[in-house]
PDB file of N, CA and C in Angstrom:
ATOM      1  N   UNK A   1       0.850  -1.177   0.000  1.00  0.00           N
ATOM      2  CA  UNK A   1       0.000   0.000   0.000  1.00  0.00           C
ATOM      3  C   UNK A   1       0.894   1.238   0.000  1.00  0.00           C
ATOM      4  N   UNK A   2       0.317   2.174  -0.811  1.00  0.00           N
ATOM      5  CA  UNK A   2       1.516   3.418  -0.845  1.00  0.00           C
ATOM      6  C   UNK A   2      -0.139   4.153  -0.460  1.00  0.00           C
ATOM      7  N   UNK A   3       0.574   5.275   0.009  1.00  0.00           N
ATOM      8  CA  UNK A   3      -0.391   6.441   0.583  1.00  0.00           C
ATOM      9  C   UNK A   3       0.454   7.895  -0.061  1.00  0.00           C
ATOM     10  N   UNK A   4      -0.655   8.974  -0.801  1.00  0.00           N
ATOM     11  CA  UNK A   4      -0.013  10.272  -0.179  1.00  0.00           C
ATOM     12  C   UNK A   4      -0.123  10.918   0.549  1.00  0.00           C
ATOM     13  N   UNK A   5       0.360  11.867   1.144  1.00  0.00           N
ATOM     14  CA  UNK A   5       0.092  12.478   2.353  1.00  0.00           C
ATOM     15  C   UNK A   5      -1.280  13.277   2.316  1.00  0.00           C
ATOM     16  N   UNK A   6      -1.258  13.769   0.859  1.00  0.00           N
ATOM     17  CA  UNK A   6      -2.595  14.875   0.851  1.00  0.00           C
ATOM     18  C   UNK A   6      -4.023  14.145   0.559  1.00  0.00           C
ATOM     19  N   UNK A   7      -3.744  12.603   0.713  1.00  0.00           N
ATOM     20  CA  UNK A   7      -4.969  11.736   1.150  1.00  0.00           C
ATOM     21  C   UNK A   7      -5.062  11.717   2.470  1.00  0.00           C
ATOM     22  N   UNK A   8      -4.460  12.279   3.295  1.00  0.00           N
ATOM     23  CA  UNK A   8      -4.819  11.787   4.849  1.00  0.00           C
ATOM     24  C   UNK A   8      -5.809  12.697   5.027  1.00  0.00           C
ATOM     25  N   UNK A   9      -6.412  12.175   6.403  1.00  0.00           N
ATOM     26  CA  UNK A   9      -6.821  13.801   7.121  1.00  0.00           C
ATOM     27  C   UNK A   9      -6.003  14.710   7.134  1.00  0.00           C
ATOM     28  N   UNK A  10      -6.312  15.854   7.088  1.00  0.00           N
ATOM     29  CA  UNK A  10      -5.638  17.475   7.219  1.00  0.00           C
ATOM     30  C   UNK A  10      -6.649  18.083   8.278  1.00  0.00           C
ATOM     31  N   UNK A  11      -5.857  19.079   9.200  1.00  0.00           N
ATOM     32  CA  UNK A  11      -6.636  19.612  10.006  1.00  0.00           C
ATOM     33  C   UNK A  11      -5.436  21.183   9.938  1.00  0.00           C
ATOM     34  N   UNK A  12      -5.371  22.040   9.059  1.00  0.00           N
ATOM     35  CA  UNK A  12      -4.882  22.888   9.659  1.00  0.00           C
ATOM     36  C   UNK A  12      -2.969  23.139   9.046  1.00  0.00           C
ATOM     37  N   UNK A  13      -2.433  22.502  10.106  1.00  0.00           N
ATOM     38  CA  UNK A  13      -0.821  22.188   9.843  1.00  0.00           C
ATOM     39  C   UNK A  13      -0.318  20.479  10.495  1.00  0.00           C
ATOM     40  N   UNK A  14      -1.441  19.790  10.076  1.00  0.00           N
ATOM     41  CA  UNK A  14      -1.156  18.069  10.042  1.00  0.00           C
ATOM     42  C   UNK A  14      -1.868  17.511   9.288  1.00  0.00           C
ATOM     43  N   UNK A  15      -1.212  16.533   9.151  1.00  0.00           N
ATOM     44  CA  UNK A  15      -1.778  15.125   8.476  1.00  0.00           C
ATOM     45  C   UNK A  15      -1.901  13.907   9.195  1.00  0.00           C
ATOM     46  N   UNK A  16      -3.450  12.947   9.432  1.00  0.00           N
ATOM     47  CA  UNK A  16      -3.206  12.340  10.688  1.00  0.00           C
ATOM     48  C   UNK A  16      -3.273  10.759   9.841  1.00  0.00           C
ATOM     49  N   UNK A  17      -2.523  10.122  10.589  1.00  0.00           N
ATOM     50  CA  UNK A  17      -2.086   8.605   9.753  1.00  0.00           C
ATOM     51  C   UNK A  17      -2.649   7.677  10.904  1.00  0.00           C
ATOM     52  N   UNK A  18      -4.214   7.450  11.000  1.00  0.00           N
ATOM     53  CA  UNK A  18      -4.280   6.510  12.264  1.00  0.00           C
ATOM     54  C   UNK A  18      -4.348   5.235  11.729  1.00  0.00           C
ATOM     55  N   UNK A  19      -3.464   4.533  12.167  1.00  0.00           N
ATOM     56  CA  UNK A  19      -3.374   2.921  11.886  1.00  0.00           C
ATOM     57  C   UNK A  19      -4.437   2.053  11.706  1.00  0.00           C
ATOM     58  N   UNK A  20      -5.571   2.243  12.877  1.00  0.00           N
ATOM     59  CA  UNK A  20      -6.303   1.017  12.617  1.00  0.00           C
ATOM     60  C   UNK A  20      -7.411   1.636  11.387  1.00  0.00           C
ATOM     61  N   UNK A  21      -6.950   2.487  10.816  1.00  0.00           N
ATOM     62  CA  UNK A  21      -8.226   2.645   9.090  1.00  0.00           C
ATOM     63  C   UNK A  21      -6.780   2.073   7.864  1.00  0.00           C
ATOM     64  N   UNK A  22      -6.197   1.697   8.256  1.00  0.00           N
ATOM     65  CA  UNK A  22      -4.970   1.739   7.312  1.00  0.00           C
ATOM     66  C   UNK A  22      -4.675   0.351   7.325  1.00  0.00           C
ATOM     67  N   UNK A  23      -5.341  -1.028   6.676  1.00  0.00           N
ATOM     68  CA  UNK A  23      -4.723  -2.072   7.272  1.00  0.00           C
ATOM     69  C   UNK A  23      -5.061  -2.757   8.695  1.00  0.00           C
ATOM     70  N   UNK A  24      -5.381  -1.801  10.154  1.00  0.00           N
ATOM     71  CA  UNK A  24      -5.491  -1.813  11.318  1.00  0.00           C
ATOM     72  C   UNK A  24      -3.501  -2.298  11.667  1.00  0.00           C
ATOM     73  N   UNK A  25      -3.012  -1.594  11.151  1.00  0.00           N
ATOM     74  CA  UNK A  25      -1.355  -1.061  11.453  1.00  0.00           C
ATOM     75  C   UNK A  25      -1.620  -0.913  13.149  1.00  0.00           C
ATOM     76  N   UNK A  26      -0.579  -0.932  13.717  1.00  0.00           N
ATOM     77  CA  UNK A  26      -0.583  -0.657  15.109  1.00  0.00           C
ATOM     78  C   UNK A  26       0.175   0.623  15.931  1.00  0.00           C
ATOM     79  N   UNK A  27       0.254   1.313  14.958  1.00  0.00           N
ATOM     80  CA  UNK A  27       0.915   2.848  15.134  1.00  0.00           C
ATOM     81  C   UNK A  27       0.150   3.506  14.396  1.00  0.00           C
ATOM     82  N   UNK A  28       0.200   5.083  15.253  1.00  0.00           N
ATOM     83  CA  UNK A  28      -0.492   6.488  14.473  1.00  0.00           C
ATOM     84  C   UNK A  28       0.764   7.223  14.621  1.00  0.00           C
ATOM     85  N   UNK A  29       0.246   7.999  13.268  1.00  0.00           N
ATOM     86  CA  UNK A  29       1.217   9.494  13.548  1.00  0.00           C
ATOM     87  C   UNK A  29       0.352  10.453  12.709  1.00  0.00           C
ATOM     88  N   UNK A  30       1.213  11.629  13.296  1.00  0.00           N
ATOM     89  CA  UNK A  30       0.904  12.946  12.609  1.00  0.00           C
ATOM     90  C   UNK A  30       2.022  13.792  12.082  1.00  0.00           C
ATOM     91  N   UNK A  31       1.651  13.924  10.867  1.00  0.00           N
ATOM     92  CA  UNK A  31       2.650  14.410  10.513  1.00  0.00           C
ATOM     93  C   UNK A  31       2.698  16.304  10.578  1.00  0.00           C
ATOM     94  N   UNK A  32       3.673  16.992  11.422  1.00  0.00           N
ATOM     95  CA  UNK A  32       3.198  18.478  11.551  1.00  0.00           C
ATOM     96  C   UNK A  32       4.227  19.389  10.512  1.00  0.00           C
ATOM     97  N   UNK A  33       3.607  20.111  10.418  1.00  0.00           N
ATOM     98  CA  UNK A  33       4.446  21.635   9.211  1.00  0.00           C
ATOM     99  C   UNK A  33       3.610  22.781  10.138  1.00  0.00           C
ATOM    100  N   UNK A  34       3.848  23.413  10.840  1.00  0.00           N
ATOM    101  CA  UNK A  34       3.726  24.555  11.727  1.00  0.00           C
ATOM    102  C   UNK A  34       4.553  25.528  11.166  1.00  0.00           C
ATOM    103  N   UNK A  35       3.636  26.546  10.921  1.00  0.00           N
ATOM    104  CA  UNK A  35       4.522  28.228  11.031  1.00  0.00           C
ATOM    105  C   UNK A  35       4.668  28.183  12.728  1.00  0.00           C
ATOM    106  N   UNK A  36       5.796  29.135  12.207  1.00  0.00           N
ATOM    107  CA  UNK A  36       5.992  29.970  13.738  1.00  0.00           C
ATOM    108  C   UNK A  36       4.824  30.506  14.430  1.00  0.00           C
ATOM    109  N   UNK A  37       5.255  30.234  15.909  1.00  0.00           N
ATOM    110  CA  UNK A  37       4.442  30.712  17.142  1.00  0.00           C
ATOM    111  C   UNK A  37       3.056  29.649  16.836  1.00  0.00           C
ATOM    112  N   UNK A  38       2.827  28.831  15.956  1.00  0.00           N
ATOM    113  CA  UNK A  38       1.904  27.910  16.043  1.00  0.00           C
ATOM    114  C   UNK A  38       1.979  26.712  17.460  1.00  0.00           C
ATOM    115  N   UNK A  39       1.056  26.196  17.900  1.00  0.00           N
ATOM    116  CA  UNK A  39       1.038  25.288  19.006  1.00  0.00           C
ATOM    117  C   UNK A  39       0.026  24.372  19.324  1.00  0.00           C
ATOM    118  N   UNK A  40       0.124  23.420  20.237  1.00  0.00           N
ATOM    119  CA  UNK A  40      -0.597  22.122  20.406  1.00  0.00           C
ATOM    120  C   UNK A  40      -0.832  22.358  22.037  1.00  0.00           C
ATOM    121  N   UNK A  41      -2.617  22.649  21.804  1.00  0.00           N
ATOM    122  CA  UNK A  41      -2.571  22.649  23.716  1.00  0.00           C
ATOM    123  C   UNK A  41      -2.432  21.494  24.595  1.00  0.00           C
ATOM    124  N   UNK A  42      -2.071  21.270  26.038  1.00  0.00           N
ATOM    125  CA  UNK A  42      -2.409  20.739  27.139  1.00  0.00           C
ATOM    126  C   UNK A  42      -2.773  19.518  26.683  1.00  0.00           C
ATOM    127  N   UNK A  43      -2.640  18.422  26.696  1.00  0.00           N
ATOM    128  CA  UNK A  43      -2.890  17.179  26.488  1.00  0.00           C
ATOM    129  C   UNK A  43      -2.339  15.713  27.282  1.00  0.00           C
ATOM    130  N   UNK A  44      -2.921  15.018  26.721  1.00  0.00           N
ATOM    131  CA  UNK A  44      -2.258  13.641  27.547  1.00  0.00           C
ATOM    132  C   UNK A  44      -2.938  12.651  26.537  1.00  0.00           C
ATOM    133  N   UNK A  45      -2.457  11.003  26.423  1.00  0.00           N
ATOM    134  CA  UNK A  45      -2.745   9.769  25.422  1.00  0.00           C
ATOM    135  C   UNK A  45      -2.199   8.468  26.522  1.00  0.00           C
ATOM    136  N   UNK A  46      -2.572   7.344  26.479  1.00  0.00           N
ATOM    137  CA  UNK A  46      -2.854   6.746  27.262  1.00  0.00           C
ATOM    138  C   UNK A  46      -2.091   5.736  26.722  1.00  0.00           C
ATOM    139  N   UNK A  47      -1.313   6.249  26.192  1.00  0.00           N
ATOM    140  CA  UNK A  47       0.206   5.643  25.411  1.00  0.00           C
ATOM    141  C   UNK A  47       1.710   6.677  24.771  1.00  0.00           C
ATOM    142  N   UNK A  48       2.050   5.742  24.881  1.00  0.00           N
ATOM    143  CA  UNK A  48       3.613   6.828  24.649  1.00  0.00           C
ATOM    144  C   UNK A  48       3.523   7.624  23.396  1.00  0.00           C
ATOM    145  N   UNK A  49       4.398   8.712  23.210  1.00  0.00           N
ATOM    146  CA  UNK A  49       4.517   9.626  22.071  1.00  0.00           C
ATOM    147  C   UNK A  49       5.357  10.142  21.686  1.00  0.00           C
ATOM    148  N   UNK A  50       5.894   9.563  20.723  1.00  0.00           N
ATOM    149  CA  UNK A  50       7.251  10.044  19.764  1.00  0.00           C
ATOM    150  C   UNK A  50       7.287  11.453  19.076  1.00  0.00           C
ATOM    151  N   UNK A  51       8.557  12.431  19.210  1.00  0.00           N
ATOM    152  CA  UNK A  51       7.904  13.184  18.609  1.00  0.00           C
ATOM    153  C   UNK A  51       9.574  13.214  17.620  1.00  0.00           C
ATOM    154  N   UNK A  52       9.588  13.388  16.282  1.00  0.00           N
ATOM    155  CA  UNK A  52      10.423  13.385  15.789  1.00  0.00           C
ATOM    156  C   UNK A  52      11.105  14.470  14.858  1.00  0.00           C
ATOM    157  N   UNK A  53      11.954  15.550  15.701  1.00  0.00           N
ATOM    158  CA  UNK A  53      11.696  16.917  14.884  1.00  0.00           C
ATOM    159  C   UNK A  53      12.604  16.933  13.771  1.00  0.00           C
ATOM    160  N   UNK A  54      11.766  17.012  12.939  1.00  0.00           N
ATOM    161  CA  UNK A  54      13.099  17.218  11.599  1.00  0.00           C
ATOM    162  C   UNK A  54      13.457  18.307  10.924  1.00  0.00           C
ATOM    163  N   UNK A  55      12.907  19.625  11.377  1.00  0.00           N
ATOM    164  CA  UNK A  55      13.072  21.155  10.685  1.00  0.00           C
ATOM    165  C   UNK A  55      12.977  22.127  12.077  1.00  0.00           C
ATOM    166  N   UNK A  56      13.710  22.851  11.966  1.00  0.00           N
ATOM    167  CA  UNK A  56      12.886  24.249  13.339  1.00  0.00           C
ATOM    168  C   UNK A  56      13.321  23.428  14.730  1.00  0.00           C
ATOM    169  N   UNK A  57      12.385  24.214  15.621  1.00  0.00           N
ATOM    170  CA  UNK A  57      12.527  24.842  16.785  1.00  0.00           C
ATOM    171  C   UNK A  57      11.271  24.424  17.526  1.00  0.00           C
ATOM    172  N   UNK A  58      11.378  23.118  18.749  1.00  0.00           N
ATOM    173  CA  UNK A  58      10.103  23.613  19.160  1.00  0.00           C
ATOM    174  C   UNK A  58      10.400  23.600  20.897  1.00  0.00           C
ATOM    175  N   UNK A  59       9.551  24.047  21.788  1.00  0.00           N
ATOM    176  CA  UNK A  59       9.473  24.477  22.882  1.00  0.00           C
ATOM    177  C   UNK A  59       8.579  23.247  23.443  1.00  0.00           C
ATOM    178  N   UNK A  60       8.661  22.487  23.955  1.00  0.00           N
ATOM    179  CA  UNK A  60       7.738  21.156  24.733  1.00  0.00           C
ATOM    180  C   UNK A  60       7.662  21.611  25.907  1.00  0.00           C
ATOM    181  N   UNK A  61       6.624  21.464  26.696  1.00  0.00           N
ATOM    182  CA  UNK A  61       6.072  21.350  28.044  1.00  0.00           C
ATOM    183  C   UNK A  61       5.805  19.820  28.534  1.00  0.00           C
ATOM    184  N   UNK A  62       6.746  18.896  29.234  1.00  0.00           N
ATOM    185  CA  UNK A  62       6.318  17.571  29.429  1.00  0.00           C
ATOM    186  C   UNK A  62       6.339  17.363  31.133  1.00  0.00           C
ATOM    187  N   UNK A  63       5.202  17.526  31.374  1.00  0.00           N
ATOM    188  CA  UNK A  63       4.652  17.274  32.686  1.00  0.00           C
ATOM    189  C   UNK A  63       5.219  18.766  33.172  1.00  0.00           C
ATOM    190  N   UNK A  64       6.358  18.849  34.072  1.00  0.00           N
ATOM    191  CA  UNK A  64       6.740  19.762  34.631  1.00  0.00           C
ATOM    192  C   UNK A  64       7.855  20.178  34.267  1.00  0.00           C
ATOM    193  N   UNK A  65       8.300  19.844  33.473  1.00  0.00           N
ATOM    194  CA  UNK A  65       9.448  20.312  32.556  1.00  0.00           C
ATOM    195  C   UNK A  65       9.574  20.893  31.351  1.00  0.00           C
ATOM    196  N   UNK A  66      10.428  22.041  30.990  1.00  0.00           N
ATOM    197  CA  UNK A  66       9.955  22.717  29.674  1.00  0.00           C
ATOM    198  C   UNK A  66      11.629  22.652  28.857  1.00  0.00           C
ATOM    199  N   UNK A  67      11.089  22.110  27.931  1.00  0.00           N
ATOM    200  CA  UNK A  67      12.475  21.465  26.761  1.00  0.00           C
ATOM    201  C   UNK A  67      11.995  22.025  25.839  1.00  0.00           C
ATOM    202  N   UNK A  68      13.529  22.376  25.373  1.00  0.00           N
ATOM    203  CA  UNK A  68      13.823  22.926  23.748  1.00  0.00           C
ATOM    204  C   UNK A  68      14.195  21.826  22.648  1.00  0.00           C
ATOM    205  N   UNK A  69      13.701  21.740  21.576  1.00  0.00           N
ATOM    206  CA  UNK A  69      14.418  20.469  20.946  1.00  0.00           C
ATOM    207  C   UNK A  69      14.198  20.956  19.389  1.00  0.00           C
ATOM    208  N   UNK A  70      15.488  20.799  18.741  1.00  0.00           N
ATOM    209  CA  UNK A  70      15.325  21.535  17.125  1.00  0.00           C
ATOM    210  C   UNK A  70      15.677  19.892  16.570  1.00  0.00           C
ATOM    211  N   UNK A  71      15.810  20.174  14.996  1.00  0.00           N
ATOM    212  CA  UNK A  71      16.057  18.795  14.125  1.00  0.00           C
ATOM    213  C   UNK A  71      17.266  18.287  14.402  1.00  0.00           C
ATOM    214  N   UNK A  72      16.680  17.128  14.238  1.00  0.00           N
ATOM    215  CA  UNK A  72      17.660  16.203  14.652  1.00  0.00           C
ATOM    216  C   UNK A  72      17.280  15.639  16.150  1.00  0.00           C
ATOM    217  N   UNK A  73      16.284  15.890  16.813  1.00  0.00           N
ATOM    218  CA  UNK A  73      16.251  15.200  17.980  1.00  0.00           C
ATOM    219  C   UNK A  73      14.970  14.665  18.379  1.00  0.00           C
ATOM    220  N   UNK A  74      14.597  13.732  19.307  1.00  0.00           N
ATOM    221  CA  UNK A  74      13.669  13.165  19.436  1.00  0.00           C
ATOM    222  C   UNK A  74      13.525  13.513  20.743  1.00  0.00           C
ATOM    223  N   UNK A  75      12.000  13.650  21.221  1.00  0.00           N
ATOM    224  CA  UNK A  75      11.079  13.624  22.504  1.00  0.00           C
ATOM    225  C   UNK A  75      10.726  12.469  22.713  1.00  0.00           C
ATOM    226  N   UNK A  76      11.038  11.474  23.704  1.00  0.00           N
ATOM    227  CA  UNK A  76       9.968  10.860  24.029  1.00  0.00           C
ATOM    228  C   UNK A  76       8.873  10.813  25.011  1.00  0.00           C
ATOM    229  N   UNK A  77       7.554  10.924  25.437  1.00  0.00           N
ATOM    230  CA  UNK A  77       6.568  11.871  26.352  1.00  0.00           C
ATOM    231  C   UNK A  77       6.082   9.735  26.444  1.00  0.00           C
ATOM    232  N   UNK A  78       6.113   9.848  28.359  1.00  0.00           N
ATOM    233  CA  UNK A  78       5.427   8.386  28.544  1.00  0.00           C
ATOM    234  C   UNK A  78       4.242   8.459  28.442  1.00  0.00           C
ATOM    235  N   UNK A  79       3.491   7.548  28.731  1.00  0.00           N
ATOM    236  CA  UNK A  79       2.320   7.114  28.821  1.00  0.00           C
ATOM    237  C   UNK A  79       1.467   8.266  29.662  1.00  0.00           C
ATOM    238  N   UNK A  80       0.360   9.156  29.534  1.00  0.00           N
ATOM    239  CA  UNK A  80      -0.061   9.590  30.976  1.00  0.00           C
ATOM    240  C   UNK A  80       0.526  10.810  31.360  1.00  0.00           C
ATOM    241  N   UNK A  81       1.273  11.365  30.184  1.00  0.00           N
ATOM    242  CA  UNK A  81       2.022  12.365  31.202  1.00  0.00           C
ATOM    243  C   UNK A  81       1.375  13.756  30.204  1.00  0.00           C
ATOM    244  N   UNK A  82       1.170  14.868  31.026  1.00  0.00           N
ATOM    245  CA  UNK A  82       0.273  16.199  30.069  1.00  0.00           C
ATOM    246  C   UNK A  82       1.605  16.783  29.195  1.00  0.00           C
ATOM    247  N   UNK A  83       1.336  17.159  28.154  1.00  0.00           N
ATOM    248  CA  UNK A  83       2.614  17.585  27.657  1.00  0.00           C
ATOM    249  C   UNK A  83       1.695  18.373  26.211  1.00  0.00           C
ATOM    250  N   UNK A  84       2.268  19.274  25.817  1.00  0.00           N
ATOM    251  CA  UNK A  84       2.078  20.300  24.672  1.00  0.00           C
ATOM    252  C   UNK A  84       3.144  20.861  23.991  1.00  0.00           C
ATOM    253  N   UNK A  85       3.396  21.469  23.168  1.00  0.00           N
ATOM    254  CA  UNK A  85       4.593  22.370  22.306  1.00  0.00           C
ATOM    255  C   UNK A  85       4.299  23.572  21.395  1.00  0.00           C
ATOM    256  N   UNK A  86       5.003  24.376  21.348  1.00  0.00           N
ATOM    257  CA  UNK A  86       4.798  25.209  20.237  1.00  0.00           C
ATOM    258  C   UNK A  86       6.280  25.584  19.318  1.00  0.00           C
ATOM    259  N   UNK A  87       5.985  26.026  18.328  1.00  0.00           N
ATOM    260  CA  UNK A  87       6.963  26.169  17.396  1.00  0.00           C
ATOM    261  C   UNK A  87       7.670  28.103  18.007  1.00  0.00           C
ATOM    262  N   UNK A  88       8.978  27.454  18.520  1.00  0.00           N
ATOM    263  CA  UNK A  88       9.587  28.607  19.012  1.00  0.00           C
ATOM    264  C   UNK A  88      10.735  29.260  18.142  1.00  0.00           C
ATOM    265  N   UNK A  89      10.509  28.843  16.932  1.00  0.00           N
ATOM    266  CA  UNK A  89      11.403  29.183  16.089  1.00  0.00           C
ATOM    267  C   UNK A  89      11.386  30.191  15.109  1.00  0.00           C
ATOM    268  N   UNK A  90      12.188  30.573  14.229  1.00  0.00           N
ATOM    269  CA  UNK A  90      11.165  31.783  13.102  1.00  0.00           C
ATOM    270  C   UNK A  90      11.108  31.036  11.789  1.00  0.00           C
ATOM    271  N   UNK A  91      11.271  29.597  11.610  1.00  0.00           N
ATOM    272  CA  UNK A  91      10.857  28.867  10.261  1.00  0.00           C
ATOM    273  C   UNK A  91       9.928  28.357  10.768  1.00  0.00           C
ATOM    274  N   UNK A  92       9.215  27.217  10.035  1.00  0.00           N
ATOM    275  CA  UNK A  92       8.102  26.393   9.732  1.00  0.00           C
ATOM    276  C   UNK A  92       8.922  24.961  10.764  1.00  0.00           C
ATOM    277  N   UNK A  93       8.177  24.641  11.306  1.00  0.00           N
ATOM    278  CA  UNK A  93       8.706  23.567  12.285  1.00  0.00           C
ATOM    279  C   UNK A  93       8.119  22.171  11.649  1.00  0.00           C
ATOM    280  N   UNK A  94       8.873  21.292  11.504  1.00  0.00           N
ATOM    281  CA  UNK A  94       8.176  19.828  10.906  1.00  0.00           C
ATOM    282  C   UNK A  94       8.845  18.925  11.573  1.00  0.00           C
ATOM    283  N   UNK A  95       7.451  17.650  11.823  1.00  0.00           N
ATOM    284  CA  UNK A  95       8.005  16.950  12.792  1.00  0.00           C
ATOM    285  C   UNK A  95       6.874  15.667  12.433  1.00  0.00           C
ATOM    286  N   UNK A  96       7.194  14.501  13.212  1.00  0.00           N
ATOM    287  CA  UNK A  96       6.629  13.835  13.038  1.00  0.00           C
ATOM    288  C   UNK A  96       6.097  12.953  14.578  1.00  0.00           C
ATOM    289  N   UNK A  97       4.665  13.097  14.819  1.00  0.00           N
ATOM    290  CA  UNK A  97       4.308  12.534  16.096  1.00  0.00           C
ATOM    291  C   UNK A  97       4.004  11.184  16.250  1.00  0.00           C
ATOM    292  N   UNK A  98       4.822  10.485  16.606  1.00  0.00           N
ATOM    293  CA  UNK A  98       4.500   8.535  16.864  1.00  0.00           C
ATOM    294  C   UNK A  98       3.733   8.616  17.755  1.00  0.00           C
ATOM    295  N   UNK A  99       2.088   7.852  17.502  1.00  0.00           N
ATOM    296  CA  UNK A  99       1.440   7.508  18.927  1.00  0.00           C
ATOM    297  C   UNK A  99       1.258   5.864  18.957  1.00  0.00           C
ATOM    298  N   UNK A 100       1.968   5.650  19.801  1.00  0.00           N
ATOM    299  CA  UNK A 100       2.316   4.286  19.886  1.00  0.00           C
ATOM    300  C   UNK A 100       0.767   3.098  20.306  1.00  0.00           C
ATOM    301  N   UNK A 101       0.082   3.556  19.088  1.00  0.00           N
ATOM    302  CA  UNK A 101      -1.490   2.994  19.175  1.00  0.00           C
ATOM    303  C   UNK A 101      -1.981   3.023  18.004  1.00  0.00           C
ATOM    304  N   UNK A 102      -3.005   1.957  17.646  1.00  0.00           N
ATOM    305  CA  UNK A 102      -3.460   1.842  16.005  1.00  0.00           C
ATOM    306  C   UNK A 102      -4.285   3.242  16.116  1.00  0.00           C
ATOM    307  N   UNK A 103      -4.845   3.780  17.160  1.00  0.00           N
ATOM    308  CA  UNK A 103      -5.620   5.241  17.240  1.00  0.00           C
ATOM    309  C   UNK A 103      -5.768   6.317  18.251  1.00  0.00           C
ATOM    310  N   UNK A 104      -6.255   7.558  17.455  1.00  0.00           N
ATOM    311  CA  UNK A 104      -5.665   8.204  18.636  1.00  0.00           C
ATOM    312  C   UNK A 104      -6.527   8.604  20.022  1.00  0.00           C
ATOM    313  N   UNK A 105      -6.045   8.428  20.764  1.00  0.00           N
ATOM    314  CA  UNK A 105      -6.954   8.857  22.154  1.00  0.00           C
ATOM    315  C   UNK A 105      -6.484   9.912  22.455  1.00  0.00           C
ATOM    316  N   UNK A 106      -7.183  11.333  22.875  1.00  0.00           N
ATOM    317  CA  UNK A 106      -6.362  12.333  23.277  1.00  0.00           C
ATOM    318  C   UNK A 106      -7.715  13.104  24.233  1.00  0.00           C
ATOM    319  N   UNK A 107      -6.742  12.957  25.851  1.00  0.00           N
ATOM    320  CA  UNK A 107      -7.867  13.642  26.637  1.00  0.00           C
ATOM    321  C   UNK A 107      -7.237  15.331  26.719  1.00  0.00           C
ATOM    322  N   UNK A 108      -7.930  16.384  26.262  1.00  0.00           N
ATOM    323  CA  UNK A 108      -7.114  17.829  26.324  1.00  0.00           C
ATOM    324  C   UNK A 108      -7.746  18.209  27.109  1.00  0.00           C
ATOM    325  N   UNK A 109      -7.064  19.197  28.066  1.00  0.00           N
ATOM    326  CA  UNK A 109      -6.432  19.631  29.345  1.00  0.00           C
ATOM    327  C   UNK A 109      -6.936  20.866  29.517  1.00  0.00           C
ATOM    328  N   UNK A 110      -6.915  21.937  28.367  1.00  0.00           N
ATOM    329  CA  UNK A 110      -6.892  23.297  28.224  1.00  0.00           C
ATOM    330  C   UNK A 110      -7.636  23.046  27.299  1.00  0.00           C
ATOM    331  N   UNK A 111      -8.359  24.319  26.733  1.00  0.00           N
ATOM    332  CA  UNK A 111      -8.827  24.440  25.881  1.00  0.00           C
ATOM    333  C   UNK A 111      -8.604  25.753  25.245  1.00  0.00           C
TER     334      UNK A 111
END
């Protein structure tokens, strides 16, 4: 199966790849392209979450800790824990979010 991206869902600045419509695969992701000062509120998933930055600058909030992480580096956020980000950079931030589940569960925090 080949997929393009501009078949997925789009919401904005993602593309969401949930596994179990795909096959029932056992991983989701999202794929993000954020302008600057763009962001992801307050959240939590009831499984782990990869986040894989490959362009830019982003600013993470994971539980009680606030990390910087540009391309080339990976987040990993456990199971359960509230965590959000925004693009703190002045390019377009792209990244890729592993949710280590055929779908996504997401209880948000803030609104």
């Amino acid at each position: 199966m080949i997929l393009n991206r501009e078949t997925l869902p789009h919401d904005g600045n993602t593309y969401e790849f949930e596994g179990l419509k795909y096959q029932d695969t056992q991983v989701s992701f999202i794929w993000v392209d954020m302008p600057p000062g763009g962001s992801v509120r307050l959240h939590k998933h009831p499984y782990k979450e990869i986040f894989i930055i490959q362009q830019g600058v982003a600013t993470f909030t994971v539980g009680s800790a606030v990390l910087e992480a540009h391309a080339g580096q990976i987040i990993i956020v456990p199971a359960d824990t509230r965590h959000k980000f925004m693009n703190s950079g002045d390019q377009r931030l792209r990244q890729v979010d592993i949710h280590a589940n055929r779908q996504f569960i997401t209880h948000w925090l803030e609104e």
